[in-house]
PDB file of N, CA and C in Angstrom:
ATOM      1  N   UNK A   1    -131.063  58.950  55.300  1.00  0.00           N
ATOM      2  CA  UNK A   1    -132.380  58.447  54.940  1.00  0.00           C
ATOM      3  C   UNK A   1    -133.158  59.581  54.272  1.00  0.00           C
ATOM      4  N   UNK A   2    -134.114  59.331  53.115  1.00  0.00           N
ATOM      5  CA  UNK A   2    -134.871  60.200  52.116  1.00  0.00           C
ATOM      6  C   UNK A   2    -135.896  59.499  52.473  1.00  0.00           C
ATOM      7  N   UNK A   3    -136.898  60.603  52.717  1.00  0.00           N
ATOM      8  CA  UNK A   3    -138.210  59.786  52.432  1.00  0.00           C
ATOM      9  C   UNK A   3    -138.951  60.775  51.489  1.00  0.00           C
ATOM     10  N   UNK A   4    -139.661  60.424  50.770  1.00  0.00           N
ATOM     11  CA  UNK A   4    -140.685  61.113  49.880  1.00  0.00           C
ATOM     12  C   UNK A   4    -142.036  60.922  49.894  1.00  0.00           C
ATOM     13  N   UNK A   5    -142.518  59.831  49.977  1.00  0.00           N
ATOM     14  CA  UNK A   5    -143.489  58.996  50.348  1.00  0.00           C
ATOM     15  C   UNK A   5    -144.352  58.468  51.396  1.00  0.00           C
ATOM     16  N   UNK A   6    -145.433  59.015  52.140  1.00  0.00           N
ATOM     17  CA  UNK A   6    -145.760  58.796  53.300  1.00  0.00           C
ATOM     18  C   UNK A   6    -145.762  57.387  53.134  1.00  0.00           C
ATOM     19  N   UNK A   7    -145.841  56.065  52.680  1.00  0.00           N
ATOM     20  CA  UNK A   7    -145.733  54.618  52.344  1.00  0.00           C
ATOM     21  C   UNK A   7    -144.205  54.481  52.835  1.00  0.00           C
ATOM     22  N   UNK A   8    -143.142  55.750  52.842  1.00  0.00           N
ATOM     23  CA  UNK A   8    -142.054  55.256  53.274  1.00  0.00           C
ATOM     24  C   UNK A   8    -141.558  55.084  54.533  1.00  0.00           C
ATOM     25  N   UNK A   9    -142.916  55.758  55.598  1.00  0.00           N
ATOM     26  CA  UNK A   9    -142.324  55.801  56.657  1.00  0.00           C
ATOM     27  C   UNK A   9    -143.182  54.380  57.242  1.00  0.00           C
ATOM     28  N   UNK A  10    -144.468  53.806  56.799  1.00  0.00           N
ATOM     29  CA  UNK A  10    -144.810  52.857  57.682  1.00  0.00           C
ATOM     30  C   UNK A  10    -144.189  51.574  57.872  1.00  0.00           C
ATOM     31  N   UNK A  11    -143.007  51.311  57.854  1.00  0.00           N
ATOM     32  CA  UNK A  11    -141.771  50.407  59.055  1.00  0.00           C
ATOM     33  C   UNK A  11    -141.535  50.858  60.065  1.00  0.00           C
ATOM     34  N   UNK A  12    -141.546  52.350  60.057  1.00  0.00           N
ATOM     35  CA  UNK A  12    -140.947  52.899  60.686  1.00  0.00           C
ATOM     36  C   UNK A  12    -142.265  53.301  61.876  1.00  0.00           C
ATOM     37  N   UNK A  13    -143.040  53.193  61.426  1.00  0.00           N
ATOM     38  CA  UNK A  13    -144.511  53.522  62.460  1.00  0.00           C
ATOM     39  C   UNK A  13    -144.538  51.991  63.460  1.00  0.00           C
ATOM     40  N   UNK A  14    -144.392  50.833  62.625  1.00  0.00           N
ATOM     41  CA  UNK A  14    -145.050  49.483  62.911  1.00  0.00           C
ATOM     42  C   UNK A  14    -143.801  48.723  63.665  1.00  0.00           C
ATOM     43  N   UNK A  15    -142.563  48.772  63.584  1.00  0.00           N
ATOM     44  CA  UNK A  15    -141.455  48.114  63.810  1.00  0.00           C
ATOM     45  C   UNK A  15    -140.933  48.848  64.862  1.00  0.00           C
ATOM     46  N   UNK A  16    -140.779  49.956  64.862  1.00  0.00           N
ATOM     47  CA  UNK A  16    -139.918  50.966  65.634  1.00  0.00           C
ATOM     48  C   UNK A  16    -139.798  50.814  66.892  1.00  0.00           C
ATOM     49  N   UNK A  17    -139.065  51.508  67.770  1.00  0.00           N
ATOM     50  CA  UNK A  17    -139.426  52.280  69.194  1.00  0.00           C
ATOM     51  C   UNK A  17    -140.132  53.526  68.916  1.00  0.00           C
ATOM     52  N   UNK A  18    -139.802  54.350  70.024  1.00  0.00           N
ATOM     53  CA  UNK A  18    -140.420  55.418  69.901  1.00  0.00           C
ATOM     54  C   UNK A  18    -139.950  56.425  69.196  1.00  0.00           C
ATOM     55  N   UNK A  19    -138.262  55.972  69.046  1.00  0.00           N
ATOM     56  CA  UNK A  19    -137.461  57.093  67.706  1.00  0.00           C
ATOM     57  C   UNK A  19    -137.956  57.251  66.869  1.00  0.00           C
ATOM     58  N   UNK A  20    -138.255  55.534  66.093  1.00  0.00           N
ATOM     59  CA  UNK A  20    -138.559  54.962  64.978  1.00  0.00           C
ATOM     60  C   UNK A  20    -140.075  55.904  64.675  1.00  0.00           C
ATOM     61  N   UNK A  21    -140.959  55.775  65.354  1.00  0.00           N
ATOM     62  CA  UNK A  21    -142.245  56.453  65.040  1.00  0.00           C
ATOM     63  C   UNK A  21    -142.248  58.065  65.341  1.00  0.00           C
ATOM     64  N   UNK A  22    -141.443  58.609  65.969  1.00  0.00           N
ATOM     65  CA  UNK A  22    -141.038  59.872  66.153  1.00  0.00           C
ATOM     66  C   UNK A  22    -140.381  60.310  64.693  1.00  0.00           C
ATOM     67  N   UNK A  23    -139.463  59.766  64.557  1.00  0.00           N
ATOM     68  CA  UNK A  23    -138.724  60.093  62.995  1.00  0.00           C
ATOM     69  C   UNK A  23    -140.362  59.874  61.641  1.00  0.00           C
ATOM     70  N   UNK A  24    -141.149  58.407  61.940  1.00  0.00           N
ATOM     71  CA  UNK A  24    -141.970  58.676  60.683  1.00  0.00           C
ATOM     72  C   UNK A  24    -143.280  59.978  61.146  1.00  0.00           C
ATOM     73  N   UNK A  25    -143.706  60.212  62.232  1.00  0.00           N
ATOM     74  CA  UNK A  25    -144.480  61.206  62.633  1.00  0.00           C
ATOM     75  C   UNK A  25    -143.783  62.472  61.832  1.00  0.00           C
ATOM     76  N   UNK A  26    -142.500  63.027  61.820  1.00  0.00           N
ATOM     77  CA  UNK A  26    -141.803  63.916  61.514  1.00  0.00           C
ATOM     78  C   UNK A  26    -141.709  63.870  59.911  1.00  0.00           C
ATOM     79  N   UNK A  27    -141.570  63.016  59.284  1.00  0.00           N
ATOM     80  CA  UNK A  27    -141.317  62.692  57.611  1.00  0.00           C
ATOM     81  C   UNK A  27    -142.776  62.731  57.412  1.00  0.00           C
ATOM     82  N   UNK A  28    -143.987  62.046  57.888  1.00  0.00           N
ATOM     83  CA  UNK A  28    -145.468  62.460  57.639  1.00  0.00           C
ATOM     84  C   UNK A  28    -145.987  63.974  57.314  1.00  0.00           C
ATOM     85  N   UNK A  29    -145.544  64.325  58.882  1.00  0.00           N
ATOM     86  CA  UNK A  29    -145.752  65.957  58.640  1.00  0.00           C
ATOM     87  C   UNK A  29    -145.219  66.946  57.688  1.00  0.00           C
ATOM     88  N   UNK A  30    -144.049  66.313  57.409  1.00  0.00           N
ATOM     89  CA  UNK A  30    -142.681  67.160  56.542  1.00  0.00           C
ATOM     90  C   UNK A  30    -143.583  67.039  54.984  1.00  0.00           C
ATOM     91  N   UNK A  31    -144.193  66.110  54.879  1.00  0.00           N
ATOM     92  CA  UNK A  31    -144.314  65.335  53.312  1.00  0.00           C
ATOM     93  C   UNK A  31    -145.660  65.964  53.443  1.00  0.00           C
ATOM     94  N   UNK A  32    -146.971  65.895  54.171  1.00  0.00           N
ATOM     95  CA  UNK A  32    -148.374  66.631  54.163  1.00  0.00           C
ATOM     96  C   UNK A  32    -147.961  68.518  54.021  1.00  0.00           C
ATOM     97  N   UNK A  33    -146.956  68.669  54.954  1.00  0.00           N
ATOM     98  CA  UNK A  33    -146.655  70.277  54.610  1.00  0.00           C
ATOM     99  C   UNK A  33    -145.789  70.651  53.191  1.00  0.00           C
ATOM    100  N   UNK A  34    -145.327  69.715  52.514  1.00  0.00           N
ATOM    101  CA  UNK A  34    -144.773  70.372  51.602  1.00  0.00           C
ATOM    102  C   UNK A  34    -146.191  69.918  50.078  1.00  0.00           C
ATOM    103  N   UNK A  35    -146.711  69.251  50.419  1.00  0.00           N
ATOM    104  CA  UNK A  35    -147.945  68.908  49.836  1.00  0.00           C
ATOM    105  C   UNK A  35    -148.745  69.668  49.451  1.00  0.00           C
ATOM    106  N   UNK A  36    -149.408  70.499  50.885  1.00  0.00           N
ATOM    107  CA  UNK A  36    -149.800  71.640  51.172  1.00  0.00           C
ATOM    108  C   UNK A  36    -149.088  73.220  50.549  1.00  0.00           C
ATOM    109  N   UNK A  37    -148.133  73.189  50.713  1.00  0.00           N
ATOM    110  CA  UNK A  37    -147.588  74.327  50.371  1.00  0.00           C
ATOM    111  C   UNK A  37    -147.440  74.274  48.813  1.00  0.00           C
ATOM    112  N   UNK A  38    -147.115  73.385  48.344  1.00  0.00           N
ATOM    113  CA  UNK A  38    -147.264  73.251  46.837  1.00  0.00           C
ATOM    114  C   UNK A  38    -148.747  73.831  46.584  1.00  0.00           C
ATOM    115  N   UNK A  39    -149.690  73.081  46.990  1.00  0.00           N
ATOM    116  CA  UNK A  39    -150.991  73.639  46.794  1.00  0.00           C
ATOM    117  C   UNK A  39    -151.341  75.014  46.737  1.00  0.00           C
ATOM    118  N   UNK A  40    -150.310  75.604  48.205  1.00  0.00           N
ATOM    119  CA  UNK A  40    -151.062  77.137  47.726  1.00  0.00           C
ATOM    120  C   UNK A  40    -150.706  77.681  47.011  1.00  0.00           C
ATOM    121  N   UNK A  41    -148.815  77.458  46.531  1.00  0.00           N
ATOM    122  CA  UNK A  41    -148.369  78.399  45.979  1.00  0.00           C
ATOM    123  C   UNK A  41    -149.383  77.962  44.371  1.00  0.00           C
ATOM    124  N   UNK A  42    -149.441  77.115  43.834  1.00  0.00           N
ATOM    125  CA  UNK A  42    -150.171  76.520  42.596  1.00  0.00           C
ATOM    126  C   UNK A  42    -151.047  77.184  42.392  1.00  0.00           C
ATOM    127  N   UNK A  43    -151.893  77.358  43.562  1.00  0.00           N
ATOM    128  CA  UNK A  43    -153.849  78.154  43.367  1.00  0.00           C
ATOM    129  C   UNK A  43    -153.101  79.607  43.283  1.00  0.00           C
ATOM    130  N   UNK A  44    -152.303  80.560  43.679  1.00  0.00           N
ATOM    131  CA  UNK A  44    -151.646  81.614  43.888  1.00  0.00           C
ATOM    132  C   UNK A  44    -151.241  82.255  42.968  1.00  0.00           C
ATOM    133  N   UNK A  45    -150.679  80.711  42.204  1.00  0.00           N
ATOM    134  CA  UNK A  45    -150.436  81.093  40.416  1.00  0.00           C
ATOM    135  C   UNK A  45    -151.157  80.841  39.505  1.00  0.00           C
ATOM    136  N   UNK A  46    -152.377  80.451  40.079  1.00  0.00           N
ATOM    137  CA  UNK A  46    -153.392  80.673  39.019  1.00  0.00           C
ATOM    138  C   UNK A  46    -153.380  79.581  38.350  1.00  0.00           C
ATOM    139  N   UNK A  47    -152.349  77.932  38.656  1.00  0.00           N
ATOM    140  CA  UNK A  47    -152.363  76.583  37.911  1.00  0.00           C
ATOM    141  C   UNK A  47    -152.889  75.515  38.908  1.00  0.00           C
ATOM    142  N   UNK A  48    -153.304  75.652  39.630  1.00  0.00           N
ATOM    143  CA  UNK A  48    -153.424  74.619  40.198  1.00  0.00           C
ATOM    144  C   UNK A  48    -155.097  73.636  39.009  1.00  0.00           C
ATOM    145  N   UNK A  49    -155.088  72.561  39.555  1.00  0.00           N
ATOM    146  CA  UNK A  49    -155.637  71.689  38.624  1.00  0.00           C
ATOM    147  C   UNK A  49    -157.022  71.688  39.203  1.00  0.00           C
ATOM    148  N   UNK A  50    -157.212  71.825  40.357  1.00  0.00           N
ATOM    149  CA  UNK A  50    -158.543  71.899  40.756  1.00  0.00           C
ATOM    150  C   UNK A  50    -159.304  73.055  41.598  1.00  0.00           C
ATOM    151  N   UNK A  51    -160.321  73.107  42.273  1.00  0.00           N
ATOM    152  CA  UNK A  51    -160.901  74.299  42.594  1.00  0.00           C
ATOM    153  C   UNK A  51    -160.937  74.420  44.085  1.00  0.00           C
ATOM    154  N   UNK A  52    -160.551  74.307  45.224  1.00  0.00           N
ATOM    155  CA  UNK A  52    -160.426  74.235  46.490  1.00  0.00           C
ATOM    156  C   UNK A  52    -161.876  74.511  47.126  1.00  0.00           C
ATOM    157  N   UNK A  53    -162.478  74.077  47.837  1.00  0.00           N
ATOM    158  CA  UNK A  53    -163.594  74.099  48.319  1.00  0.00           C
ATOM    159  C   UNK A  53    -163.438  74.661  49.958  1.00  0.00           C
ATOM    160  N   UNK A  54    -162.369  74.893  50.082  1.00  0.00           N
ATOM    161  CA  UNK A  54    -161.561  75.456  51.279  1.00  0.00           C
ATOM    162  C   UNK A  54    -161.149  76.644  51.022  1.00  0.00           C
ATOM    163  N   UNK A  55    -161.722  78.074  51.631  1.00  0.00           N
ATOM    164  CA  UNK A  55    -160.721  79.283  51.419  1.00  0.00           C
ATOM    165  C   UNK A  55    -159.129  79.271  51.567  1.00  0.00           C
ATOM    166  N   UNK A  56    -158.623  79.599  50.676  1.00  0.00           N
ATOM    167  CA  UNK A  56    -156.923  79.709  50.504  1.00  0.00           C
ATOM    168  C   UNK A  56    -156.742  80.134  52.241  1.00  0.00           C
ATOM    169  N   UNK A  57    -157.665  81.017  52.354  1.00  0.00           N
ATOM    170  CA  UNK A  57    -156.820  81.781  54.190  1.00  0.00           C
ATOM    171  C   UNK A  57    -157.096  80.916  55.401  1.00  0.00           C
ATOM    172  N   UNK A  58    -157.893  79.547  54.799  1.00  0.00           N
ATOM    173  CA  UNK A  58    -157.682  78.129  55.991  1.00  0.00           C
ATOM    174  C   UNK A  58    -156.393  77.397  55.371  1.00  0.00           C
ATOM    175  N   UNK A  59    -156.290  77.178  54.546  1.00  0.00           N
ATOM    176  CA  UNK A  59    -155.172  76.714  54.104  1.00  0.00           C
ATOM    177  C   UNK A  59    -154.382  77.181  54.339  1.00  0.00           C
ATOM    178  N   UNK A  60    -153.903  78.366  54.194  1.00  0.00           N
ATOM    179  CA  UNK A  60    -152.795  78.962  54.875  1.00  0.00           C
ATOM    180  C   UNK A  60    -152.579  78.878  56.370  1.00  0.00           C
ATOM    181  N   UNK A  61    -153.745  78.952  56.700  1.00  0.00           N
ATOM    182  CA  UNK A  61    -153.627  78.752  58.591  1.00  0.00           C
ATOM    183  C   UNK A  61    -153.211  77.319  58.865  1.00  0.00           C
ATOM    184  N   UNK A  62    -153.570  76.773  58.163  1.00  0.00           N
ATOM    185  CA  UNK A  62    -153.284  75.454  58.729  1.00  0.00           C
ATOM    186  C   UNK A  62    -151.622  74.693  58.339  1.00  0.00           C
ATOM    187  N   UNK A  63    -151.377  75.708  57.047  1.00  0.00           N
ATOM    188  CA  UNK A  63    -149.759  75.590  56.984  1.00  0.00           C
ATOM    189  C   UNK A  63    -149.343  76.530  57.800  1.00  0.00           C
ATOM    190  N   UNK A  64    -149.176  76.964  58.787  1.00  0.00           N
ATOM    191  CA  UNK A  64    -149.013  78.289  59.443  1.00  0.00           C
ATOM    192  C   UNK A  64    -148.637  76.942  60.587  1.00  0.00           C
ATOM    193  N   UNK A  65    -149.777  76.546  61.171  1.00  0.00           N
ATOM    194  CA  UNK A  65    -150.019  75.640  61.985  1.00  0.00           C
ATOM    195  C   UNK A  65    -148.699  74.332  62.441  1.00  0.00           C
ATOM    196  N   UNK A  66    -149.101  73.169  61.087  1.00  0.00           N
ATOM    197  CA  UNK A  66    -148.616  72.635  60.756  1.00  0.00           C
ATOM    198  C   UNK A  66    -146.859  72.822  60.761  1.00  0.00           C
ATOM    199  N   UNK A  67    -146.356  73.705  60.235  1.00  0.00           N
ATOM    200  CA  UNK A  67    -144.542  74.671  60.490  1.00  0.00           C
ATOM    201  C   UNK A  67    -144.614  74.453  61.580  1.00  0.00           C
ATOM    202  N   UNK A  68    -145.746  75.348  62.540  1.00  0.00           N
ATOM    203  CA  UNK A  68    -144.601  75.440  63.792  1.00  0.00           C
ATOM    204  C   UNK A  68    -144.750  73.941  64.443  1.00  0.00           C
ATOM    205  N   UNK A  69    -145.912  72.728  64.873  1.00  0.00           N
ATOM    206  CA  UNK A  69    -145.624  71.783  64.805  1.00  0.00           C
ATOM    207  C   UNK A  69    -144.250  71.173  64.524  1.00  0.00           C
ATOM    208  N   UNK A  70    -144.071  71.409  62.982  1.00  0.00           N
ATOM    209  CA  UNK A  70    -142.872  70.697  62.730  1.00  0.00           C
ATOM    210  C   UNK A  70    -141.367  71.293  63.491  1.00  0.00           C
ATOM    211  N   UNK A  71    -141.629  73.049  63.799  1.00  0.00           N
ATOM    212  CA  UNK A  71    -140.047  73.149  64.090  1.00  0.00           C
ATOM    213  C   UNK A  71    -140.377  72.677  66.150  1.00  0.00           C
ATOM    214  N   UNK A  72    -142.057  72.487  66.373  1.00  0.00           N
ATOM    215  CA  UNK A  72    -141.319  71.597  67.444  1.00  0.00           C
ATOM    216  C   UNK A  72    -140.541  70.331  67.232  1.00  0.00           C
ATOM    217  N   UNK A  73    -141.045  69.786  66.640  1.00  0.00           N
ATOM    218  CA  UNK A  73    -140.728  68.632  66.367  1.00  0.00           C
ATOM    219  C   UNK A  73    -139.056  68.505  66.270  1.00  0.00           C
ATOM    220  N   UNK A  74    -138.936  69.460  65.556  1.00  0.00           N
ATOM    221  CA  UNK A  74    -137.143  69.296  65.571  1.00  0.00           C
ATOM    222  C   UNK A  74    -136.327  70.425  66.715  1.00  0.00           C
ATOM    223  N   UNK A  75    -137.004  70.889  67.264  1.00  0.00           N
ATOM    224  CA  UNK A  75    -136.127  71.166  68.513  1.00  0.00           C
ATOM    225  C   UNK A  75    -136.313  70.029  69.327  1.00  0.00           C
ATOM    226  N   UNK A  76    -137.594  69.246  69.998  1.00  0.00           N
ATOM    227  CA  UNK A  76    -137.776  67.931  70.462  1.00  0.00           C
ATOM    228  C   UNK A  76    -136.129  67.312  70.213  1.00  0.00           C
ATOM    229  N   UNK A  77    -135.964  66.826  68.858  1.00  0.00           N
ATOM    230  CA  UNK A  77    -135.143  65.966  68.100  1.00  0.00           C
ATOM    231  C   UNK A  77    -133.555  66.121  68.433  1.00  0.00           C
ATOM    232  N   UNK A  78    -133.171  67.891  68.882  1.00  0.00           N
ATOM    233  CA  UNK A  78    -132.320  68.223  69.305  1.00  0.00           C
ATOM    234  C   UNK A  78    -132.225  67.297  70.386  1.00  0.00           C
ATOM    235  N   UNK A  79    -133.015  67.767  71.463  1.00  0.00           N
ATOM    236  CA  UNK A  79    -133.259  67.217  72.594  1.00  0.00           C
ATOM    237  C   UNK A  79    -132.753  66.203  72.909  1.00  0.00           C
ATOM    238  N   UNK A  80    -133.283  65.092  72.426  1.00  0.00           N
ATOM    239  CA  UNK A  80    -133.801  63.105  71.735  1.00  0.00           C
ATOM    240  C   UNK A  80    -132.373  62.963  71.304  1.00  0.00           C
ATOM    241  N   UNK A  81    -131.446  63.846  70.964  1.00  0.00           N
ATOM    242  CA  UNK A  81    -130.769  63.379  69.577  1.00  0.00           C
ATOM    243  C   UNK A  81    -130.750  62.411  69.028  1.00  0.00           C
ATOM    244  N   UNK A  82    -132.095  62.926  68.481  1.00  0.00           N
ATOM    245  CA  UNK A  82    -132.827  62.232  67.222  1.00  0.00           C
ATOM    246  C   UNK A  82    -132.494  62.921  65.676  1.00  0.00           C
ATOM    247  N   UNK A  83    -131.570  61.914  64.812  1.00  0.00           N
ATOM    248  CA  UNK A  83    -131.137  62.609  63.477  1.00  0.00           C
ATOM    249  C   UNK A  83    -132.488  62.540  62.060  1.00  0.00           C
ATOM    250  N   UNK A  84    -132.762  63.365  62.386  1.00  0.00           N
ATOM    251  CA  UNK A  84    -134.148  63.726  61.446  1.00  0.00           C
ATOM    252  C   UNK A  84    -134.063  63.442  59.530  1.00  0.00           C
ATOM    253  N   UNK A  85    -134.891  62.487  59.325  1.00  0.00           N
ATOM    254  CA  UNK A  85    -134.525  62.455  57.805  1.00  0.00           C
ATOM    255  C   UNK A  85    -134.664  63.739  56.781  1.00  0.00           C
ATOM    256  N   UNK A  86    -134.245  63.364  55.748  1.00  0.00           N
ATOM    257  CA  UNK A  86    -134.092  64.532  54.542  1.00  0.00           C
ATOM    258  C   UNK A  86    -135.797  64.073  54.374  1.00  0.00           C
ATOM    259  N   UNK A  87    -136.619  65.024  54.308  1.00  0.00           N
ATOM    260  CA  UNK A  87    -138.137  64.866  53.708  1.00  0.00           C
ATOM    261  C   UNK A  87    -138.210  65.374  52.064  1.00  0.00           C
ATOM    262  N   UNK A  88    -138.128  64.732  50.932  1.00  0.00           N
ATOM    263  CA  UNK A  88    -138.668  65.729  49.419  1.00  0.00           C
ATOM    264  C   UNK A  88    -140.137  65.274  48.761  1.00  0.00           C
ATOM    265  N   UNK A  89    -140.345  65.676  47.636  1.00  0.00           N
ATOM    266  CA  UNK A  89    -141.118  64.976  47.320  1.00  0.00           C
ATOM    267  C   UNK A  89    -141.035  64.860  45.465  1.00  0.00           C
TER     268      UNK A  89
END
């Protein structure tokens, strides 16, 4: 399973068990952090398209944040053996 699209996981929020919404909780986060990280590296290089009204060093904290979230999330998953989707975008 690929998801790219936070629109791709809501079956998976509304239908599921608790895998089911565990796996789209995990593709949410995966897809907002690589979102994010695009963002900084963009403002970093001097292209990004707009002007952040947020200092870059909250943004960074909050991708800081957000990571380790996610590598709970997949030790959890170990746990669960729960098989975690491919997240791109």
């Amino acid at each position: 399973m690929i998801l790219c699209e936070l629109s791709d996981t809501v079956d998976l929020m509304i239908e599921g068990g608790y895998k089911e919404r565990f796996l789209a909780e995990y593709a949410q986060l995966s897809i907002r952090l690589l979102k994010l990280q695009n963002t900084i590296t963009t403002f970093k290089n001097g292209v990004l398209d707009f002007d952040p009204e947020t200092p870059i060093e909250i943004l960074e904290a909050q991708e800081e944040t957000m990571s380790l979230y996610k590598s709970i999330l997949e030790k959890r998953a170990t746990f669960e053996k729960i098989n975690l989707p491919e997240v791109t975008l």
